[in-house]
N, C-alpha and C. Protein backbone atom coordinates (compact mmCIF):
# COMPACT_ATOMS: atom_id res chain seq x y z
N UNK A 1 0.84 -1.16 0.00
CA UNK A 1 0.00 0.00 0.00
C UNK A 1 0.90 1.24 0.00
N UNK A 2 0.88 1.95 -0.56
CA UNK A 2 1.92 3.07 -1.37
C UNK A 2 1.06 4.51 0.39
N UNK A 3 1.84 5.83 0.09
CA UNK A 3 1.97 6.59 0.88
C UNK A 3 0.21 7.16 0.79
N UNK A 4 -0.21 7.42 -0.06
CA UNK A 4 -1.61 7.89 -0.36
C UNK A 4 -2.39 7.11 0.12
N UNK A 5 -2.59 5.50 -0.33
CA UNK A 5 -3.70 4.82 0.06
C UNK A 5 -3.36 4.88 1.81
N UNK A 6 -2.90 4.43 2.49
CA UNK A 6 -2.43 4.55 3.86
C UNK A 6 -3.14 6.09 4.25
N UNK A 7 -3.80 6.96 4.13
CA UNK A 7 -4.15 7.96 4.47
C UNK A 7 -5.32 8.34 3.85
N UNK A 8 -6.60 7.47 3.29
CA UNK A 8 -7.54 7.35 2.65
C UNK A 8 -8.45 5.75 2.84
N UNK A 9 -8.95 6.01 3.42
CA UNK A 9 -10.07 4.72 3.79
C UNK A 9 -11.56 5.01 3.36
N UNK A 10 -12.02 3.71 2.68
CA UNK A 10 -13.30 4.19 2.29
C UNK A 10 -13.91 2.68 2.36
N UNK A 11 -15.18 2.71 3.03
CA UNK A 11 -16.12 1.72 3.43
C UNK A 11 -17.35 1.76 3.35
N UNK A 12 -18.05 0.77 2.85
CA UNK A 12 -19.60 1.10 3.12
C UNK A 12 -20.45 0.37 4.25
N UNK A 13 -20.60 1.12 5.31
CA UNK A 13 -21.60 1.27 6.02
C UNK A 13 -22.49 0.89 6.12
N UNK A 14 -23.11 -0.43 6.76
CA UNK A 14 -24.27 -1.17 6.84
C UNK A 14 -24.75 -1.16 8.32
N UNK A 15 -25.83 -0.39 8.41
CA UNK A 15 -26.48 -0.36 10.25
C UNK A 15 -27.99 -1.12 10.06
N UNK A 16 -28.31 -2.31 10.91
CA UNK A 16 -29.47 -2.42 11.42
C UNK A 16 -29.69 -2.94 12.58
N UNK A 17 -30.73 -2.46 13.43
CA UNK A 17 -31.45 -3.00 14.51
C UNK A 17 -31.81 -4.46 14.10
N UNK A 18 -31.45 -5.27 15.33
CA UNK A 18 -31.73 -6.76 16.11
C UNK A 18 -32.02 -6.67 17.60
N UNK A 19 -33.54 -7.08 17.67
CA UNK A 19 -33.95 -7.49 19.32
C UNK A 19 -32.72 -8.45 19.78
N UNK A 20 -31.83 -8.24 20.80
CA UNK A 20 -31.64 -9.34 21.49
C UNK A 20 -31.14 -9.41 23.04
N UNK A 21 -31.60 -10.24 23.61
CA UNK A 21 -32.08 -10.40 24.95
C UNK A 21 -33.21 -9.32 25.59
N UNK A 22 -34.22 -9.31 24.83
CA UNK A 22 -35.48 -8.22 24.93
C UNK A 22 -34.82 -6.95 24.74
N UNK A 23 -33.89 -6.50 24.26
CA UNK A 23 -33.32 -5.03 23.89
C UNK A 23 -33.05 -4.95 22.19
N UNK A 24 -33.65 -3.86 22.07
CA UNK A 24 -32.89 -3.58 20.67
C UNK A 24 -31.58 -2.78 20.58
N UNK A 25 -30.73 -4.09 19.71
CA UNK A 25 -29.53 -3.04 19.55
C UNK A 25 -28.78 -3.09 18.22
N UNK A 26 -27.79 -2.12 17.74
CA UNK A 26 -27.60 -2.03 16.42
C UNK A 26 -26.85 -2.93 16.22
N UNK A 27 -26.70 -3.54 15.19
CA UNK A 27 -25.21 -4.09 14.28
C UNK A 27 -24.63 -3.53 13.22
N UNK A 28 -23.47 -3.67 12.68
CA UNK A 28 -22.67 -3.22 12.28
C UNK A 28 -22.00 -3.86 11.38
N UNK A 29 -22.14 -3.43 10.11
CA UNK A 29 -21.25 -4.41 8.88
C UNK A 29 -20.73 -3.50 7.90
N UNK A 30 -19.19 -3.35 7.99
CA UNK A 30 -18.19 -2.29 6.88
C UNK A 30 -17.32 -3.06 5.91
N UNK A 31 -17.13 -2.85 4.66
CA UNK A 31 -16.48 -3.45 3.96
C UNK A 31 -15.57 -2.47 3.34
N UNK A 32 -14.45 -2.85 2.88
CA UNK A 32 -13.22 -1.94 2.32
C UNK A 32 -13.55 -1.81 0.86
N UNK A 33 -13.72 -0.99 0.42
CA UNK A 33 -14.33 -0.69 -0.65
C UNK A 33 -13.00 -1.34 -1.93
N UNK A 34 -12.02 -0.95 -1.20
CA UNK A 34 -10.93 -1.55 -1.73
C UNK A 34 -10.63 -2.85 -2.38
N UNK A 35 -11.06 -3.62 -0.82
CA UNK A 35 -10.37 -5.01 -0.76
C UNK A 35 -11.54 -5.84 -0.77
N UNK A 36 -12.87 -5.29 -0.20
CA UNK A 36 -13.64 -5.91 -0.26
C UNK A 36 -14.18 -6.77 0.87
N UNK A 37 -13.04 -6.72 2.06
CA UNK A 37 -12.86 -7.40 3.24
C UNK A 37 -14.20 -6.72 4.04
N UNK A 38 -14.87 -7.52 4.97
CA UNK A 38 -15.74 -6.99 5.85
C UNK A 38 -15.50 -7.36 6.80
N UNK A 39 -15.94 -6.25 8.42
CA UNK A 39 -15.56 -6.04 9.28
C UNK A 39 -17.21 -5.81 9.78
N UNK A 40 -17.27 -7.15 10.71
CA UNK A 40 -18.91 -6.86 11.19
C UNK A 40 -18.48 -7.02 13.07
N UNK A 41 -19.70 -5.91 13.39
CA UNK A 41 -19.97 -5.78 14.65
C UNK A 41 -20.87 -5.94 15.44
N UNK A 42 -21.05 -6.57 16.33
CA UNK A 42 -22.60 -6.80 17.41
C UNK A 42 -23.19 -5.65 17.78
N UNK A 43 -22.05 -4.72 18.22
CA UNK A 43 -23.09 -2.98 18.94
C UNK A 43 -21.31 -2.45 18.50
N UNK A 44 -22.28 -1.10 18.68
CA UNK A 44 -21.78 0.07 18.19
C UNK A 44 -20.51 0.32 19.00
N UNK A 45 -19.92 0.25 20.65
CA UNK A 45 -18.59 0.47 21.12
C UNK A 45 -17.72 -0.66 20.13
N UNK A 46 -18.02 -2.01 19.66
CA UNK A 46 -16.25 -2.53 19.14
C UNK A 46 -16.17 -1.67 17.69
N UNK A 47 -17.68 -1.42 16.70
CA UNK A 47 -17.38 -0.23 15.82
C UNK A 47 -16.63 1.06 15.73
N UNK A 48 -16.69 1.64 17.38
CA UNK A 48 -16.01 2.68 17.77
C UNK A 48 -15.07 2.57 17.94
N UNK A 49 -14.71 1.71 18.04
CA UNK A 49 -13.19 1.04 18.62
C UNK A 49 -12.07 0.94 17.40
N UNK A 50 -13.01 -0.20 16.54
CA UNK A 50 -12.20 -0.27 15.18
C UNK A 50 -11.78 1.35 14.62
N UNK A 51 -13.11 2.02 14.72
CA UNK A 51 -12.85 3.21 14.06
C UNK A 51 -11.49 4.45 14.78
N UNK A 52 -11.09 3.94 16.40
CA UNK A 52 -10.32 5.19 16.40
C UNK A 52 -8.98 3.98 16.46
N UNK A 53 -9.13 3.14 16.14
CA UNK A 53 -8.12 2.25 16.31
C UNK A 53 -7.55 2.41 14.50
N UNK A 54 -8.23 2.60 13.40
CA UNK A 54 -7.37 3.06 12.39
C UNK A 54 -6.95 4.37 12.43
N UNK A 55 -7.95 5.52 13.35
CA UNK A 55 -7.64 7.12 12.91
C UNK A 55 -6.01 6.73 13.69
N UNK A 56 -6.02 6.40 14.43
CA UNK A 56 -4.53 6.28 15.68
C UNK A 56 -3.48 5.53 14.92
N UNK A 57 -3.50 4.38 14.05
CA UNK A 57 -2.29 3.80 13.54
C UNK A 57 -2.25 4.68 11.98
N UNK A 58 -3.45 5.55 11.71
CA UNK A 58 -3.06 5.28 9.83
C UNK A 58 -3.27 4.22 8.91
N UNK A 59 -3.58 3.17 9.92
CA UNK A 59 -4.05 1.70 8.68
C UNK A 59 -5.07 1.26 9.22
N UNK A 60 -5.79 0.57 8.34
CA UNK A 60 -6.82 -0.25 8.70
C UNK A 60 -6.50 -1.02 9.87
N UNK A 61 -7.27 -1.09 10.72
CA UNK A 61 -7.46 -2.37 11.99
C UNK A 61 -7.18 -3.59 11.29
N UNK A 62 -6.08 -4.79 12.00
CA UNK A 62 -6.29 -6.02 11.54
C UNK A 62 -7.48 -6.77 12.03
N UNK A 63 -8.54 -6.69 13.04
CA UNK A 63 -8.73 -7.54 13.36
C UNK A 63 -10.34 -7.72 12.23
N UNK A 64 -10.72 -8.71 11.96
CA UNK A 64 -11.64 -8.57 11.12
C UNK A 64 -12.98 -9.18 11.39
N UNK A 65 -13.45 -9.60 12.73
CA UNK A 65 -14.64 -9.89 13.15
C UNK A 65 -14.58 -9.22 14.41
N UNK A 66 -15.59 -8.32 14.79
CA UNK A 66 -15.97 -7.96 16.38
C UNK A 66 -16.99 -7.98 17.02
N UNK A 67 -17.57 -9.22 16.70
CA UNK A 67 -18.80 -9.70 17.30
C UNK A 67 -18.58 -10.09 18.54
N UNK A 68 -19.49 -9.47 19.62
CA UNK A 68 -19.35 -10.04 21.10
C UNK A 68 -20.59 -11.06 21.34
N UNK A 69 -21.03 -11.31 20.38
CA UNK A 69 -22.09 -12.26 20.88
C UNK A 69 -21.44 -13.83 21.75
């Protein structure tokens, strides 16, 4: 990944509500528009997480599932 891509991330954004354990809560599914790789989440803090966890290194997060179910 050359000096430019490393400083340009682009993903599309998938949010919907799931009841679970009598609560509704969101999930979370991003894919690298790039690579194509997806990065899905149970609720919105490991989304937040991934997200300041690339602003802080400059690269994409390795980890590529953050489901706490």
């Amino acid at each position: 990944m050359n000096r430019r891509q490393e400083q340009y991330h682009a993903y599309l954004l998938r949010l919907w509500l799931v009841k679970w354990n009598e609560k509704w809560v969101w999930r979370v599914s991003l894919e690298n528009v790039h690579t194509g790789e997806r990065h899905t989440f149970a609720s919105m803090e490991p989304f937040v997480a991934f997200l300041r966890e690339v602003e802080q290194t400059g690269q994409q997060a390795t980890r590529t599932d953050h489901s706490d179910r």
